[in-house]
C-alpha atoms as a PDB file:
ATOM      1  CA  UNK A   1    -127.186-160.053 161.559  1.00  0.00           C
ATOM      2  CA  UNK A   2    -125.278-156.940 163.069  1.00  0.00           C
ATOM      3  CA  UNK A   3    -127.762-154.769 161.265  1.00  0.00           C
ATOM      4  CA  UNK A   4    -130.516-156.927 162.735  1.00  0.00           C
ATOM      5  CA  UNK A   5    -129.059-156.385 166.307  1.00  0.00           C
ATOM      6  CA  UNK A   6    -128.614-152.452 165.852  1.00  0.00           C
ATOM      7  CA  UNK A   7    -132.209-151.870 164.410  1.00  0.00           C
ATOM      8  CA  UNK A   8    -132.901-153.565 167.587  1.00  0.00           C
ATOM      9  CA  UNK A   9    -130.874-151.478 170.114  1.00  0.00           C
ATOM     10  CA  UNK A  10    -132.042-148.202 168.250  1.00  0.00           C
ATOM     11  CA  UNK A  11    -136.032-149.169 168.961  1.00  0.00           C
ATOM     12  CA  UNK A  12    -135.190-150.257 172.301  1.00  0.00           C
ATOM     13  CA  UNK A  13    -133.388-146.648 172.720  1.00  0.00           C
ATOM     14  CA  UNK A  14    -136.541-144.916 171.478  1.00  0.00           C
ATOM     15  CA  UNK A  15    -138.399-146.811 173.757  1.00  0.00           C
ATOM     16  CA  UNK A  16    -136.561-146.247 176.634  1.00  0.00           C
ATOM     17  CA  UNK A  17    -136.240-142.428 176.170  1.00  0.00           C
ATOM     18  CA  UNK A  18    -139.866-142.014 175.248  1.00  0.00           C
ATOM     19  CA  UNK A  19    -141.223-143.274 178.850  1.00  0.00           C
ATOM     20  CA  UNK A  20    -142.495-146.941 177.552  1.00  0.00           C
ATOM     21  CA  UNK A  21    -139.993-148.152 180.521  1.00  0.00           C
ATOM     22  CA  UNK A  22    -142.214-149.963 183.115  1.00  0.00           C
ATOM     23  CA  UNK A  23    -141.592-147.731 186.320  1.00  0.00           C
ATOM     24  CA  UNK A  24    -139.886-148.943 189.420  1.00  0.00           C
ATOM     25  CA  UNK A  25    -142.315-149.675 192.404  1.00  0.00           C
ATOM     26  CA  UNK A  26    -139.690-149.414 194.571  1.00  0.00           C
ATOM     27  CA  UNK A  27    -135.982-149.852 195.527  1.00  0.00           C
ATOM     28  CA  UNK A  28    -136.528-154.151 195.974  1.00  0.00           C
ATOM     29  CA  UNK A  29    -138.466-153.598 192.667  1.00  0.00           C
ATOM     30  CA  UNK A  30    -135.562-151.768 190.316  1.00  0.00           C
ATOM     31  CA  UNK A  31    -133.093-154.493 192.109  1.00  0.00           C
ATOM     32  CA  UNK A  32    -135.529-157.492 190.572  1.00  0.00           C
ATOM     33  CA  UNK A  33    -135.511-155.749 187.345  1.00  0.00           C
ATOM     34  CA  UNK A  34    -131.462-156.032 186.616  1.00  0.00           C
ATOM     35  CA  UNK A  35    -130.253-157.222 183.738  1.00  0.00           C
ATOM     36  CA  UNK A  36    -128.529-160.408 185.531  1.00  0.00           C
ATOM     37  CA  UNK A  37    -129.137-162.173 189.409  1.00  0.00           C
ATOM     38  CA  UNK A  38    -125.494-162.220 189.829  1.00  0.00           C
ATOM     39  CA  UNK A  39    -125.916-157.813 190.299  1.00  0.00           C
ATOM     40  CA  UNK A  40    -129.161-158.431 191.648  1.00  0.00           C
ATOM     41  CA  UNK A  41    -128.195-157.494 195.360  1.00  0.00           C
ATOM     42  CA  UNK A  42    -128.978-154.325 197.760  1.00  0.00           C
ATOM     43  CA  UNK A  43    -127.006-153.656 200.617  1.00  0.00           C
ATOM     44  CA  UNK A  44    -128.496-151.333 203.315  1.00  0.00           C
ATOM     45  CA  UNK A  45    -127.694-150.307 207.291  1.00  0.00           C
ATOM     46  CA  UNK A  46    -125.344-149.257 209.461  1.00  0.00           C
ATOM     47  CA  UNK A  47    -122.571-150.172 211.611  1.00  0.00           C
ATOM     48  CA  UNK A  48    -124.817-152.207 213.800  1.00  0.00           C
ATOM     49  CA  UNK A  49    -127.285-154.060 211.387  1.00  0.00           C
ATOM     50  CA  UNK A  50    -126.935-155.231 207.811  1.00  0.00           C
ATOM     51  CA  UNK A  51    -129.840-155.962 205.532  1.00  0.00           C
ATOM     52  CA  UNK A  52    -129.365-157.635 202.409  1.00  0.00           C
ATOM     53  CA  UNK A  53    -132.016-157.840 199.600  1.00  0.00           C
ATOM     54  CA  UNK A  54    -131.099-160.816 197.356  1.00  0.00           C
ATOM     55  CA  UNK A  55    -134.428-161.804 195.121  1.00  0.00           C
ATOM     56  CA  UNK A  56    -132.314-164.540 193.294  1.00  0.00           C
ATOM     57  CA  UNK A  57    -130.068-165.730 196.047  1.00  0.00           C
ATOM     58  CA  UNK A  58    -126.013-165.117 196.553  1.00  0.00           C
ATOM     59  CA  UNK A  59    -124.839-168.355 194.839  1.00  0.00           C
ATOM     60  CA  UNK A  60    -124.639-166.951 191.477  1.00  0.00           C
ATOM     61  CA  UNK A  61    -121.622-164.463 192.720  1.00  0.00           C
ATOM     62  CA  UNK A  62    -119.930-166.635 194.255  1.00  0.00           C
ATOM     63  CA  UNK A  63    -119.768-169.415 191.253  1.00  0.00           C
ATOM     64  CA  UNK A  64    -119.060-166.278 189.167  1.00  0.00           C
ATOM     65  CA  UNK A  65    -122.389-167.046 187.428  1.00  0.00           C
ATOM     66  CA  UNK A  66    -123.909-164.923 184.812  1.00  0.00           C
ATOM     67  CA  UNK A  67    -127.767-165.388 184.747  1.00  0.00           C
ATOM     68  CA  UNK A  68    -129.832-163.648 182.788  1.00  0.00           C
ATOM     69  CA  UNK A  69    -133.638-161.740 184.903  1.00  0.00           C
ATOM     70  CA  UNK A  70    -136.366-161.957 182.199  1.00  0.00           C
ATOM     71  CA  UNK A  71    -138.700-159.399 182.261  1.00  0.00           C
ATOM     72  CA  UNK A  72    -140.209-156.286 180.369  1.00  0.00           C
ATOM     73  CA  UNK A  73    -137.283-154.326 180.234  1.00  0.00           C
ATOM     74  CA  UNK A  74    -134.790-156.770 179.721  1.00  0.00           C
ATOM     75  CA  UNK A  75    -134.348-158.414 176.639  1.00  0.00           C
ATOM     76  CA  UNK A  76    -131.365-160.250 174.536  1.00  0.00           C
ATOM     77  CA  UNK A  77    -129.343-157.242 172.874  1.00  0.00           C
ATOM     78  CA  UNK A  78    -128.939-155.672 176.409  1.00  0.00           C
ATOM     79  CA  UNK A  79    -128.064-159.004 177.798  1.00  0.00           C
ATOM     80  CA  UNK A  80    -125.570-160.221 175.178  1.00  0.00           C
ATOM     81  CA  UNK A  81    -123.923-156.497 175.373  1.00  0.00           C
ATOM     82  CA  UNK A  82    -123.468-156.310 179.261  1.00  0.00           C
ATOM     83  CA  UNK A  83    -122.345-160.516 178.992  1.00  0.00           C
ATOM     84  CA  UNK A  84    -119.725-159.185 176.431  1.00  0.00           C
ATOM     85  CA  UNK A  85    -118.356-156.312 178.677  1.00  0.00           C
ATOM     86  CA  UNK A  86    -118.360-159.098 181.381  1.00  0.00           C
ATOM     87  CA  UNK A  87    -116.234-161.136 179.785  1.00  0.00           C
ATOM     88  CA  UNK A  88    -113.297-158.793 178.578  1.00  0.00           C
ATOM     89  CA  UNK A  89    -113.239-157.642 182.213  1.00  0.00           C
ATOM     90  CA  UNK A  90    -113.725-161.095 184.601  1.00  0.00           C
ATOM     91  CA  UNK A  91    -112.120-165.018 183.539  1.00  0.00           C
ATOM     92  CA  UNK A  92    -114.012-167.989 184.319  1.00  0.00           C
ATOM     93  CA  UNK A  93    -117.150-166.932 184.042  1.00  0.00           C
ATOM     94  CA  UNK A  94    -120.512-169.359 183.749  1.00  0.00           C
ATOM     95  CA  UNK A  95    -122.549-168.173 181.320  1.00  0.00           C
ATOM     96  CA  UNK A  96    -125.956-168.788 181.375  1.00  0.00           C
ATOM     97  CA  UNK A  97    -127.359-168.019 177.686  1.00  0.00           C
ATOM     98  CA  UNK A  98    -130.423-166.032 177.225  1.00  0.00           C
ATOM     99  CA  UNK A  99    -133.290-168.168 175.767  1.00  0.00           C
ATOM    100  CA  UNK A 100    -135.885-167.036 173.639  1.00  0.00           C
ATOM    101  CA  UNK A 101    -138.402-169.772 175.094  1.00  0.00           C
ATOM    102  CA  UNK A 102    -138.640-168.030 178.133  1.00  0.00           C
ATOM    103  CA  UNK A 103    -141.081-165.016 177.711  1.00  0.00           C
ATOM    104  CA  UNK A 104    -141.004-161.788 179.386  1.00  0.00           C
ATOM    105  CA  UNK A 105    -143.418-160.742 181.781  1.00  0.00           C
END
């Protein structure tokens, strides 16, 4: 299986570097396209007005929630790898598990 996964990671590397990455539309757009909701947040302004962008809401950071965002340029290997790093740094953690039924976009 760990051969499985790296023959995996090394296409999605050559895709990546050889421009098959969709491109971002925008700023709202690259924020929609994390890998999880619970990063999915922009924070702009100044002293006297805030704006948050928060496509997937603000409950998943505060119930430590780890959700994956399906679309083209997400997929299970990057997932699993950033939900690993997650969990060495942060405890008590919900993890939401990526599901292959769900297709990308």
């Amino acid at each position: 299986m760990a051969s499985f996964l790296l023959e995996d990671k090394r296409k999605w590397i050559e895709n990546w570097h050889n421009g098959n990455k969709v491109p971002y539309k925008n700023t709202e757009n690259a924020i929609e396209r994390w890998i999880a909701t619970v990063h999915a947040v922009g924070i702009s302004g100044n002293s006297r007005n805030i704006e948050i962008f928060a496509p997937y809401g603000l409950e998943d950071i505060f119930t430590k929630t780890i959700r994956p965002i399906y679309h083209v340029d997400n997929n299970r290997i990057l997932y699993e790898n950033k939900l690993a790093r997650w969990q060495e740094r942060f405890s008590n953690l919900k993890i939401i598990e990526w599901s292959d039924e769900i297709k990308n976009l």
